[in-house]
PDB file of N, CA and C in Angstrom:
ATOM      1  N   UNK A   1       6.892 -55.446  11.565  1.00  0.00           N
ATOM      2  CA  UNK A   1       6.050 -56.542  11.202  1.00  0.00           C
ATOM      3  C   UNK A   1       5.901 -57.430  12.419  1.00  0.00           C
ATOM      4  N   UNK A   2       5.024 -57.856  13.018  1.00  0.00           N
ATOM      5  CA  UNK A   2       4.809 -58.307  14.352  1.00  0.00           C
ATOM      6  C   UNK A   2       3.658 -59.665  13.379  1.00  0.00           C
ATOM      7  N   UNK A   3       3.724 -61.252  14.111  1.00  0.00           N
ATOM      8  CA  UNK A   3       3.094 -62.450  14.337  1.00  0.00           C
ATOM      9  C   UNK A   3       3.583 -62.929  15.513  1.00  0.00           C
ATOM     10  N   UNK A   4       3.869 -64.482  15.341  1.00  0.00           N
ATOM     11  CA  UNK A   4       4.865 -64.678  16.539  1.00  0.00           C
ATOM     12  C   UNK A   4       6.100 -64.976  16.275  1.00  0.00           C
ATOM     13  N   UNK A   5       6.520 -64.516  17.511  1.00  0.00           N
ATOM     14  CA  UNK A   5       8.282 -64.487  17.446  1.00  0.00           C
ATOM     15  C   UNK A   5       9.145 -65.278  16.484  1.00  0.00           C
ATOM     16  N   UNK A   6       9.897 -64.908  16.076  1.00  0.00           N
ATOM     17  CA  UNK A   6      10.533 -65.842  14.743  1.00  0.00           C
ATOM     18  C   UNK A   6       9.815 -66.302  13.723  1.00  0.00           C
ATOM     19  N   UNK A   7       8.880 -65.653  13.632  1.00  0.00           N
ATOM     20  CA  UNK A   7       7.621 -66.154  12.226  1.00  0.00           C
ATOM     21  C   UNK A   7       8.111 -66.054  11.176  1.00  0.00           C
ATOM     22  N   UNK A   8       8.332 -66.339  10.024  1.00  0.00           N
ATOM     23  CA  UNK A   8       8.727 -65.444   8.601  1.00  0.00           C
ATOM     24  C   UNK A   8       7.005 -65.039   7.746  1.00  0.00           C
ATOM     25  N   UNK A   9       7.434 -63.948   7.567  1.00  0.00           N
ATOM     26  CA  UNK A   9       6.268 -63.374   7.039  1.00  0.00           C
ATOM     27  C   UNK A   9       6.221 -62.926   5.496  1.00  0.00           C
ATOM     28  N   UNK A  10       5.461 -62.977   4.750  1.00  0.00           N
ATOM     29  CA  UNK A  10       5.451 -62.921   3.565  1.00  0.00           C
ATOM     30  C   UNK A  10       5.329 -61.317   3.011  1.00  0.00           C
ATOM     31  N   UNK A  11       6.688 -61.386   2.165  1.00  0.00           N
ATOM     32  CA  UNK A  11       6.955 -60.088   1.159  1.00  0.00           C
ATOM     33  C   UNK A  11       6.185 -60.140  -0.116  1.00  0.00           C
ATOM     34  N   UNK A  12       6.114 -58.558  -0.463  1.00  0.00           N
ATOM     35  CA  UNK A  12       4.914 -58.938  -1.808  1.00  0.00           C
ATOM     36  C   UNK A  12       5.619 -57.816  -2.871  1.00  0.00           C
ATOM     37  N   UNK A  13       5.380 -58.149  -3.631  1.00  0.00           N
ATOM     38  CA  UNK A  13       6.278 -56.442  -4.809  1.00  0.00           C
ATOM     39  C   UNK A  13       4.685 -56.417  -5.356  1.00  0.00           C
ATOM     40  N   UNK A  14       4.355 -55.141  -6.138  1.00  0.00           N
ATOM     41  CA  UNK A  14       3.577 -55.103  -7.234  1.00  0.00           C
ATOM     42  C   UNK A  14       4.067 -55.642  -8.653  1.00  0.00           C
ATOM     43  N   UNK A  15       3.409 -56.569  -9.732  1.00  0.00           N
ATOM     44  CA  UNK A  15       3.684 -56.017 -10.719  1.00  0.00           C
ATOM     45  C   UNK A  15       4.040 -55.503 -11.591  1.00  0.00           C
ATOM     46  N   UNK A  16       4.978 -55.063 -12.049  1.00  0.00           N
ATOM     47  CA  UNK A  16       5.109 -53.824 -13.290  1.00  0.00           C
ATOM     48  C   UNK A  16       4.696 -54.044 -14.718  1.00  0.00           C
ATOM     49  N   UNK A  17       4.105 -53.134 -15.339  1.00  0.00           N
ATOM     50  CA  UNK A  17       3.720 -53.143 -16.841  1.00  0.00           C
ATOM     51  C   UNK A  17       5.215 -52.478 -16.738  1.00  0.00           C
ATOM     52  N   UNK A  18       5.327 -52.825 -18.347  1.00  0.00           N
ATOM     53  CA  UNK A  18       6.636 -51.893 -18.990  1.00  0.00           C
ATOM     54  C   UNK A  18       7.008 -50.843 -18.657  1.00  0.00           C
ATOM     55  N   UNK A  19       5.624 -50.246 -18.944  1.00  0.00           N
ATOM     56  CA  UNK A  19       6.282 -48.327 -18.179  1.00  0.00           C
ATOM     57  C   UNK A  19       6.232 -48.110 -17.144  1.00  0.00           C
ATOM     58  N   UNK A  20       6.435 -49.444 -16.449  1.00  0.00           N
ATOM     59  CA  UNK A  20       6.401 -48.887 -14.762  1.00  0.00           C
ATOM     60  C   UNK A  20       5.590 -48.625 -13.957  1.00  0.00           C
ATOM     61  N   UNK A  21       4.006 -48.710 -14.658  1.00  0.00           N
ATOM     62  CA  UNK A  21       2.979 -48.377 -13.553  1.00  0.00           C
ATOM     63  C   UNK A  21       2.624 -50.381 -13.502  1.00  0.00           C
ATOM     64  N   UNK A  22       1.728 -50.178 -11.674  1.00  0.00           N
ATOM     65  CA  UNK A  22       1.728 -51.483 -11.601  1.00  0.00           C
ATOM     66  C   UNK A  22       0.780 -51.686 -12.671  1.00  0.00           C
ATOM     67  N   UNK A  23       0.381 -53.043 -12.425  1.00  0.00           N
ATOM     68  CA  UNK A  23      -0.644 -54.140 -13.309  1.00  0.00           C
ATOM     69  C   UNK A  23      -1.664 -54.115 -12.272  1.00  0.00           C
ATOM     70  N   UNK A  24      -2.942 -53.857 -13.380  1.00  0.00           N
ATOM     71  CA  UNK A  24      -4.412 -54.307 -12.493  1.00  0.00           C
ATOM     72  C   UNK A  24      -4.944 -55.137 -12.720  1.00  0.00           C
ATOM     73  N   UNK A  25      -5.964 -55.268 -11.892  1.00  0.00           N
ATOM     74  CA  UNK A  25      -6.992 -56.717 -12.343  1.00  0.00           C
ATOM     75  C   UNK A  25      -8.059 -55.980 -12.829  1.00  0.00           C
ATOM     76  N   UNK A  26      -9.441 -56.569 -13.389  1.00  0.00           N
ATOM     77  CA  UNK A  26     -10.246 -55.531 -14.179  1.00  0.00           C
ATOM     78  C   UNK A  26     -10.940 -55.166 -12.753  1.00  0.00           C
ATOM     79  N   UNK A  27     -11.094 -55.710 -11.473  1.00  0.00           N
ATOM     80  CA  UNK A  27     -11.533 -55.207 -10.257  1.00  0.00           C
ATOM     81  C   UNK A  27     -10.667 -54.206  -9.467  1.00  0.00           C
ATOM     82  N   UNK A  28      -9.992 -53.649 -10.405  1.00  0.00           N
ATOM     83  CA  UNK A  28      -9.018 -52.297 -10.047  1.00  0.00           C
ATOM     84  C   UNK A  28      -8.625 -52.557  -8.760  1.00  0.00           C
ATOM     85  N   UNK A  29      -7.866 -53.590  -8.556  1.00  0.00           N
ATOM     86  CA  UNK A  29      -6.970 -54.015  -7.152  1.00  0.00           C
ATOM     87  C   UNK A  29      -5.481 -54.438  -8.203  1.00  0.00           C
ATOM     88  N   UNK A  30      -4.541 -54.144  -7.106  1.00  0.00           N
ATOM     89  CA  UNK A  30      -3.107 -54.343  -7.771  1.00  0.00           C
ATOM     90  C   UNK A  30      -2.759 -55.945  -7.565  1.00  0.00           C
ATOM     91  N   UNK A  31      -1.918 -55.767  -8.773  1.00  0.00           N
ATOM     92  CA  UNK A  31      -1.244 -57.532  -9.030  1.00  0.00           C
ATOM     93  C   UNK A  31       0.050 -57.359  -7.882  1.00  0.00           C
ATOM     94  N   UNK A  32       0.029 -58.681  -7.222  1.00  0.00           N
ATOM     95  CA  UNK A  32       1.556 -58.761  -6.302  1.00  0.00           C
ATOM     96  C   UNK A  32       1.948 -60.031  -6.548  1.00  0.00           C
ATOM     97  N   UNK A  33       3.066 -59.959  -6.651  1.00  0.00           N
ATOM     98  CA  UNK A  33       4.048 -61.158  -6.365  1.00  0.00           C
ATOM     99  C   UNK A  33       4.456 -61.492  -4.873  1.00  0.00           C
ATOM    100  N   UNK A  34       4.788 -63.281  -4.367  1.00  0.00           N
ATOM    101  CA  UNK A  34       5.338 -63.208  -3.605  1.00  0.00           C
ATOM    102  C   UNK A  34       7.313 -62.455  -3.976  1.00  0.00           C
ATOM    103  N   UNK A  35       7.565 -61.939  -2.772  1.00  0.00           N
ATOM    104  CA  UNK A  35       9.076 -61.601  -2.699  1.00  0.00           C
ATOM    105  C   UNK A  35      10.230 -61.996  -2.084  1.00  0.00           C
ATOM    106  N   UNK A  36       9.644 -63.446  -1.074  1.00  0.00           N
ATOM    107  CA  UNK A  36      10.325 -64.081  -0.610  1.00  0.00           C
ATOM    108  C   UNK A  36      10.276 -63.737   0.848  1.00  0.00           C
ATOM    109  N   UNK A  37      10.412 -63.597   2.283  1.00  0.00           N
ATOM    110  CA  UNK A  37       9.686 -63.435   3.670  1.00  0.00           C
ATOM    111  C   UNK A  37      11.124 -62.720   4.536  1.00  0.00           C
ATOM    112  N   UNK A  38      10.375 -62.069   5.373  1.00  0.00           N
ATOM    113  CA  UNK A  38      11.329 -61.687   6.974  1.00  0.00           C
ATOM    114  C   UNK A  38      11.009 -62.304   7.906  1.00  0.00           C
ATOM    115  N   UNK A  39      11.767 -61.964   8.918  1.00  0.00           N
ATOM    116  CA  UNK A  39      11.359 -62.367  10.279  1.00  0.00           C
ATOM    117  C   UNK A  39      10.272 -61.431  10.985  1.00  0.00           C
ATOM    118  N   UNK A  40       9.177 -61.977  11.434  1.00  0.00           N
ATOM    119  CA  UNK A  40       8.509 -61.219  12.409  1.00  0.00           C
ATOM    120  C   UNK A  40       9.532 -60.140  13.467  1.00  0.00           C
ATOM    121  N   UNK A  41       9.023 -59.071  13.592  1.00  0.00           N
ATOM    122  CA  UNK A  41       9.460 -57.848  14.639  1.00  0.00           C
ATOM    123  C   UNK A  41      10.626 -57.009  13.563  1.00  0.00           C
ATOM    124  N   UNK A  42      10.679 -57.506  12.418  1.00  0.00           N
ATOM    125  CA  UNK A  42      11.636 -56.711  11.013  1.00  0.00           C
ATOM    126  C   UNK A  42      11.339 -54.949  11.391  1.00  0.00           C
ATOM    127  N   UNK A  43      11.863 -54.488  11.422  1.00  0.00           N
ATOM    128  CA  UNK A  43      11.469 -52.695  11.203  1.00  0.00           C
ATOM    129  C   UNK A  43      11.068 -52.107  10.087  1.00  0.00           C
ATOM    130  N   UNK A  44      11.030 -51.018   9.846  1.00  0.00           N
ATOM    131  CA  UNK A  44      10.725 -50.479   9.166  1.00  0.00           C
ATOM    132  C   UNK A  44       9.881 -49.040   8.863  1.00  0.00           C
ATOM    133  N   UNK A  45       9.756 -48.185   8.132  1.00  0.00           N
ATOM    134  CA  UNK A  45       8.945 -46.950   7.661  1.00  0.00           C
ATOM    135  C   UNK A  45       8.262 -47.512   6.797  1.00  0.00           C
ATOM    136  N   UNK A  46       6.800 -46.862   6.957  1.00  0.00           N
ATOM    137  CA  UNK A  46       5.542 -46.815   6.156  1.00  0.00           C
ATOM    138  C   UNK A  46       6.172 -45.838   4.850  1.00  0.00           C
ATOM    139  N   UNK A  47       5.547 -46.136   3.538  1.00  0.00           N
ATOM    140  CA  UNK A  47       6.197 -45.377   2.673  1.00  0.00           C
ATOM    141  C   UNK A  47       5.393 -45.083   1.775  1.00  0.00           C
ATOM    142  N   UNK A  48       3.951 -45.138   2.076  1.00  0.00           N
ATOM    143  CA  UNK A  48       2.934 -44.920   1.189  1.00  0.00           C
ATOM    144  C   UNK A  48       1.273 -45.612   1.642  1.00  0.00           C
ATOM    145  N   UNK A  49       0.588 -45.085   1.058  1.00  0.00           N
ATOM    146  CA  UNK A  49      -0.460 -45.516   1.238  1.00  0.00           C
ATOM    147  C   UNK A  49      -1.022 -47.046   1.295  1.00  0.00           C
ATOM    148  N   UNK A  50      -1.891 -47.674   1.636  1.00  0.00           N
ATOM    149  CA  UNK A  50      -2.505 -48.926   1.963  1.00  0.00           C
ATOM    150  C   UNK A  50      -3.295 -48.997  -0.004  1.00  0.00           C
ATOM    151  N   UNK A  51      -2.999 -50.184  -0.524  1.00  0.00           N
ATOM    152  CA  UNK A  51      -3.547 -50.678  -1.745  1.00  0.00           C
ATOM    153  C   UNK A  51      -4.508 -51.898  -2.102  1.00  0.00           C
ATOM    154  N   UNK A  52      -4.888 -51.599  -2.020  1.00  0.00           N
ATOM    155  CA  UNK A  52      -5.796 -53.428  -2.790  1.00  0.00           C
ATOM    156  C   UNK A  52      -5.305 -54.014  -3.585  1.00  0.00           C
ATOM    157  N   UNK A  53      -5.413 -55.135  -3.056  1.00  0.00           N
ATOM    158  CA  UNK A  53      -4.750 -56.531  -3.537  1.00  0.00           C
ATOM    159  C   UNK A  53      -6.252 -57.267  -3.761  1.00  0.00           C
ATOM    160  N   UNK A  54      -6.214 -58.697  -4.254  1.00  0.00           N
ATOM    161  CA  UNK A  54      -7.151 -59.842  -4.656  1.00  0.00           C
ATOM    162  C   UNK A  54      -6.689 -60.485  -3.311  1.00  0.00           C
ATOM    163  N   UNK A  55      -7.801 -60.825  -2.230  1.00  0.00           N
ATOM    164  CA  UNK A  55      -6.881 -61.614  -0.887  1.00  0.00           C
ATOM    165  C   UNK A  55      -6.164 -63.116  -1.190  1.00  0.00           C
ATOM    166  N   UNK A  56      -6.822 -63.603  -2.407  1.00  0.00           N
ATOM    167  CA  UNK A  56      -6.366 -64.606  -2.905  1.00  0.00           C
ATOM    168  C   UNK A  56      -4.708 -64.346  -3.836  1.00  0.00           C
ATOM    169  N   UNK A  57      -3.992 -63.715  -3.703  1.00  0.00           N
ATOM    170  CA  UNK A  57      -2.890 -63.649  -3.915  1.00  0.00           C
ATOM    171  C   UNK A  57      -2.230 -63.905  -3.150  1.00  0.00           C
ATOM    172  N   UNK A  58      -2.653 -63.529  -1.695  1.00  0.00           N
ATOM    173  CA  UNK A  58      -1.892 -63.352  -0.391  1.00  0.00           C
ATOM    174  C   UNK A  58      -1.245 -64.626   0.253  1.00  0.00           C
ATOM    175  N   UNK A  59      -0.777 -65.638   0.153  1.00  0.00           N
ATOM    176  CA  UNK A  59      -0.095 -66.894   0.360  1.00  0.00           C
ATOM    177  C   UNK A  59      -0.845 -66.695   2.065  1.00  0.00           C
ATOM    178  N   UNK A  60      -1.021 -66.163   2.995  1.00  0.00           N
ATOM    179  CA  UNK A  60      -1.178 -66.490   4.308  1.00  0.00           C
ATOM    180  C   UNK A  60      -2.995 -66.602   4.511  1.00  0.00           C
ATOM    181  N   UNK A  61      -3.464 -66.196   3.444  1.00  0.00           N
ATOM    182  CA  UNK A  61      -4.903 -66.164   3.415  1.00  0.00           C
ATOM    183  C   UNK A  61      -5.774 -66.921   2.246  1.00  0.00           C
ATOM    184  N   UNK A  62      -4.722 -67.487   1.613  1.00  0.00           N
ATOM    185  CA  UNK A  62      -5.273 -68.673   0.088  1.00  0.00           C
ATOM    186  C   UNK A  62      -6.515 -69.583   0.970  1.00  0.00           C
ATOM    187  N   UNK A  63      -5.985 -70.168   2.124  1.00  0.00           N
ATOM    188  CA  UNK A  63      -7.081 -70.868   2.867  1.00  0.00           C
ATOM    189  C   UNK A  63      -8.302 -70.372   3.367  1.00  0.00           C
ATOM    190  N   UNK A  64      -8.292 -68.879   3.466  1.00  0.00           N
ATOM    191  CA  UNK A  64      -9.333 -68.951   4.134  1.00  0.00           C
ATOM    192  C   UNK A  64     -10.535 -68.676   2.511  1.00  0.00           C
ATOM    193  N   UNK A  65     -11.803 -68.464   2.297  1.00  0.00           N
ATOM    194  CA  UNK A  65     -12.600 -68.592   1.694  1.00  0.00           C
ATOM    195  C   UNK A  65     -13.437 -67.155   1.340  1.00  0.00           C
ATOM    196  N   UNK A  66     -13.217 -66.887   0.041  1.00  0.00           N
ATOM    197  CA  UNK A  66     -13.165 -65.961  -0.775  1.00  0.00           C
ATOM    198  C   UNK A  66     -15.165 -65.457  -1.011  1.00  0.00           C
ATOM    199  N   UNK A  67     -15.350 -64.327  -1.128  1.00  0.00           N
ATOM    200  CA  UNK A  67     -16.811 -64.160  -0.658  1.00  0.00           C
ATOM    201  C   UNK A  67     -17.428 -64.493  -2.343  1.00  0.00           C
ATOM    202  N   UNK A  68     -18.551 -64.450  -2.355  1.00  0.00           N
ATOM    203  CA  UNK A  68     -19.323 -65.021  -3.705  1.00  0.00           C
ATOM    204  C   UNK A  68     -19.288 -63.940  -4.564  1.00  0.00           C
ATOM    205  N   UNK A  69     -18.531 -64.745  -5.729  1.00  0.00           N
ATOM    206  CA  UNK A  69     -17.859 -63.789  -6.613  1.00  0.00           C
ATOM    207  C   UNK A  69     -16.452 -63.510  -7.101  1.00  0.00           C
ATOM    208  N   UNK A  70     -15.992 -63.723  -5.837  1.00  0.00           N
ATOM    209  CA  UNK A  70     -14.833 -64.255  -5.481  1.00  0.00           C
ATOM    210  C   UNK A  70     -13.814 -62.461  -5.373  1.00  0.00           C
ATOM    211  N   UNK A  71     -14.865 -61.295  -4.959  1.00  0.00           N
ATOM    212  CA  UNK A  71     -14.179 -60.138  -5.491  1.00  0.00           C
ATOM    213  C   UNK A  71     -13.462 -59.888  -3.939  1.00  0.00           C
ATOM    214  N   UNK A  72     -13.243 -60.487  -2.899  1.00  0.00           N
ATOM    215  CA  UNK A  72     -12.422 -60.525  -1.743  1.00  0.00           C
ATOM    216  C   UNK A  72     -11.290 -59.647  -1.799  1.00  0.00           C
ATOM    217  N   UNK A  73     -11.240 -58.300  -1.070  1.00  0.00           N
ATOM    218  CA  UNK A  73      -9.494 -57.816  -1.394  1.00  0.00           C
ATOM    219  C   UNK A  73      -9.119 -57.890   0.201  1.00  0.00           C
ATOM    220  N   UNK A  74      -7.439 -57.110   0.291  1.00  0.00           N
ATOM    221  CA  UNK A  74      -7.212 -57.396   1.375  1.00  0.00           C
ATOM    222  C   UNK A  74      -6.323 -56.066   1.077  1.00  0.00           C
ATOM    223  N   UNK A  75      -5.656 -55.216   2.150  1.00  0.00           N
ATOM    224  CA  UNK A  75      -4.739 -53.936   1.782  1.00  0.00           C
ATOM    225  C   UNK A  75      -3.246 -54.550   2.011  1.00  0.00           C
ATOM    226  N   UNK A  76      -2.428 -54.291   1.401  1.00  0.00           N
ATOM    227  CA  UNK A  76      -1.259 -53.746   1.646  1.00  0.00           C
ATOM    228  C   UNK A  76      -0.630 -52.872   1.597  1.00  0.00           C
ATOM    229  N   UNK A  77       0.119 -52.334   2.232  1.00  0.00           N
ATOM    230  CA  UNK A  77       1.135 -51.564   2.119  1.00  0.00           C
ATOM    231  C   UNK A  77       2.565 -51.571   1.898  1.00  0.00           C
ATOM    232  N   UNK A  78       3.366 -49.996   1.260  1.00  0.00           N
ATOM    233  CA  UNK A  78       4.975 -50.716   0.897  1.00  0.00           C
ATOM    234  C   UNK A  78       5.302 -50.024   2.137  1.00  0.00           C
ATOM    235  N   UNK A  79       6.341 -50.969   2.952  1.00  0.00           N
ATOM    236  CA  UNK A  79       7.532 -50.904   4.263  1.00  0.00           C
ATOM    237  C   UNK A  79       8.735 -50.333   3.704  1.00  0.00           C
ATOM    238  N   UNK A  80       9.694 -49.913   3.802  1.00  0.00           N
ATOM    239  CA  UNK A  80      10.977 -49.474   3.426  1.00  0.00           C
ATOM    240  C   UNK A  80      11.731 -50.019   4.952  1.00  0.00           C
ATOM    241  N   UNK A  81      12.421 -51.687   4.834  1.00  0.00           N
ATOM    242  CA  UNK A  81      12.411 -52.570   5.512  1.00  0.00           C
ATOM    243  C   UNK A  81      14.324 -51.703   6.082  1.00  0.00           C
ATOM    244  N   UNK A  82      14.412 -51.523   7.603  1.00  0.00           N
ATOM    245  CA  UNK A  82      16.068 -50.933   7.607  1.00  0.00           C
ATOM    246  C   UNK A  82      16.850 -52.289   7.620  1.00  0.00           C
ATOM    247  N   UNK A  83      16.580 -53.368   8.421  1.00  0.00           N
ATOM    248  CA  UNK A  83      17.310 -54.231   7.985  1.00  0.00           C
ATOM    249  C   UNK A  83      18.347 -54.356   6.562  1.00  0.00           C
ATOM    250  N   UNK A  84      16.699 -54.520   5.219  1.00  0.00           N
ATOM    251  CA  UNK A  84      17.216 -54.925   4.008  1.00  0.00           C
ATOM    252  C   UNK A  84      17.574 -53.695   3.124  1.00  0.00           C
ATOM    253  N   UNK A  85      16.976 -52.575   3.768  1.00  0.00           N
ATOM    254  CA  UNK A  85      17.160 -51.550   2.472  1.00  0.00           C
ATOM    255  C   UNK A  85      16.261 -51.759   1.498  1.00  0.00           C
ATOM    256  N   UNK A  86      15.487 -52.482   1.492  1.00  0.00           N
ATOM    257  CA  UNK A  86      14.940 -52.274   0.423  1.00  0.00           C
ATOM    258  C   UNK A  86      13.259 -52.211   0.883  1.00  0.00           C
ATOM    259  N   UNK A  87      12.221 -52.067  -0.321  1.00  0.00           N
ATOM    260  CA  UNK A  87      10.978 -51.638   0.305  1.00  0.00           C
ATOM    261  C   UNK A  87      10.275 -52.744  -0.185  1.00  0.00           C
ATOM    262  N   UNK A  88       9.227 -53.565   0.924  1.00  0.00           N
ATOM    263  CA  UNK A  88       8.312 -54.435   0.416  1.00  0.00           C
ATOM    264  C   UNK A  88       6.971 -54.083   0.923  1.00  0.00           C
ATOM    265  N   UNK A  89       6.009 -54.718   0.520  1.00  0.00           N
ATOM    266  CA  UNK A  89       4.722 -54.612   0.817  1.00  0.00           C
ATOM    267  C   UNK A  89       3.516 -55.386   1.241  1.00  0.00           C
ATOM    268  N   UNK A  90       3.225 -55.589   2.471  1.00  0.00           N
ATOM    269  CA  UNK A  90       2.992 -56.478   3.481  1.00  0.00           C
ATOM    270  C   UNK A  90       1.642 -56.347   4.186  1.00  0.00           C
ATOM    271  N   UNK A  91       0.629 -57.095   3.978  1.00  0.00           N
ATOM    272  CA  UNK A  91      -0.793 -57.467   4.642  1.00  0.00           C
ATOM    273  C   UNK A  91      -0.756 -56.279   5.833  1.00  0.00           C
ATOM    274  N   UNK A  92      -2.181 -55.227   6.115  1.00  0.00           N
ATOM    275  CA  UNK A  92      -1.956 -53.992   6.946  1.00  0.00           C
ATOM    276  C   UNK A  92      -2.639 -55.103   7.919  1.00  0.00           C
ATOM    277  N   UNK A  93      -2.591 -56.306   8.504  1.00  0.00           N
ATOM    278  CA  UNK A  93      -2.608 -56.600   9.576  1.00  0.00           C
ATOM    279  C   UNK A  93      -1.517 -57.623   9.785  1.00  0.00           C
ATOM    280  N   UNK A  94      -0.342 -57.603   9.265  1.00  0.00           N
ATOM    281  CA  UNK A  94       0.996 -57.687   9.636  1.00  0.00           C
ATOM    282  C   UNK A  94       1.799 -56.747  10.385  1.00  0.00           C
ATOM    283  N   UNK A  95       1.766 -55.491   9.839  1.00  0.00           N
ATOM    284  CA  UNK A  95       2.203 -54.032  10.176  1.00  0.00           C
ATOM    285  C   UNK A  95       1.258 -53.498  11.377  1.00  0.00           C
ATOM    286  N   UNK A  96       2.373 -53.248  12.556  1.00  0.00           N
ATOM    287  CA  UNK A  96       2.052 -52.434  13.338  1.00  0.00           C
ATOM    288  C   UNK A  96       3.003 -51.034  13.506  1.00  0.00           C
ATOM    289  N   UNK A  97       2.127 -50.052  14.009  1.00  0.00           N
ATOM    290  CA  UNK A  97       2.096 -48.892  14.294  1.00  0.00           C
ATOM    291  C   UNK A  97       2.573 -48.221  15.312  1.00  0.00           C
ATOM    292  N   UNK A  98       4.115 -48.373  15.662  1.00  0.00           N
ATOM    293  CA  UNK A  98       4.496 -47.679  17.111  1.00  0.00           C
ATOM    294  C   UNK A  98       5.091 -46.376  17.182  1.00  0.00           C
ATOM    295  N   UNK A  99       5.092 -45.621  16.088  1.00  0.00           N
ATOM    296  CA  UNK A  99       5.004 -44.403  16.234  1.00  0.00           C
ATOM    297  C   UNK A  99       5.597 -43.197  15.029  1.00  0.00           C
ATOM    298  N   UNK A 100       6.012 -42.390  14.797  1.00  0.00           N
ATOM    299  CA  UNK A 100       6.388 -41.504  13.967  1.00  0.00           C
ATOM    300  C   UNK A 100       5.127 -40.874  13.546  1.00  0.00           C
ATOM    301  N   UNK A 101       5.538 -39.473  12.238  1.00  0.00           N
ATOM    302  CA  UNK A 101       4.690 -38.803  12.163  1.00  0.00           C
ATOM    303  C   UNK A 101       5.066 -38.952  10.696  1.00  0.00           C
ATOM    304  N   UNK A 102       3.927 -38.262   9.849  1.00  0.00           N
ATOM    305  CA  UNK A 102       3.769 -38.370   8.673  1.00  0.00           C
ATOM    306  C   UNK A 102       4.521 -37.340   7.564  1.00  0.00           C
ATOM    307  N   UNK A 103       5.055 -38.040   6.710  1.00  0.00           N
ATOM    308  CA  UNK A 103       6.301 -36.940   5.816  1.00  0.00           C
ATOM    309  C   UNK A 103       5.148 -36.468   4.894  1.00  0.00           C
ATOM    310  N   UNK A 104       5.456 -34.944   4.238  1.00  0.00           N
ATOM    311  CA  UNK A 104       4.750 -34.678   3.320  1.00  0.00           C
ATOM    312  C   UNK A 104       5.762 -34.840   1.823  1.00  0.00           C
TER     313      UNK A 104
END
């Protein structure tokens, strides 16, 4: 996760309905919660595909201004963070790309 140095950056979970699949909006983008933040330069593995979100969920982008209609998304993706062990899911222009190859 790269901003500037010592930044804390915002964690996101999906959702869950009961049985475990996330929650949608009727604009078939996923519901996120904030999850509480890391430090910029955190590590991590990509662990799945890029998702739509509402950009207005996104706490780092509430300010900026939502297009007419208000159907604005933004992607995230889930990290599998080594620090925490655990996996969050974070704005794909938070996440940079320095290398590995793709698991099937």
């Amino acid at each position: 996760m790269y901003e500037t140095k010592d930044e804390i950056l915002h964690v996101y979970a999906p959702m869950l309905n009961p049985d475990g699949t996330p929650q949608m909006t009727f604009e078939g983008h996923i519901v996120v919660k904030s999850n509480g933040g890391v430090k910029s330069g955190t590590t991590g593995v990509i662990m799945g595909d890029p998702v739509k979100v509402n950009r207005l969920q996104l706490h780092h982008m509430q300010n900026q201004s939502a297009t007419i209609g208000g159907n604005d998304f933004a992607f995230v993706v889930p990290v599998f963070l080594d620090t925490y062990q655990q996996t969050g899911w974070f704005p794909t222009d938070h996440v940079r790309v320095v290398g590995g190859t793709r698991l099937s």
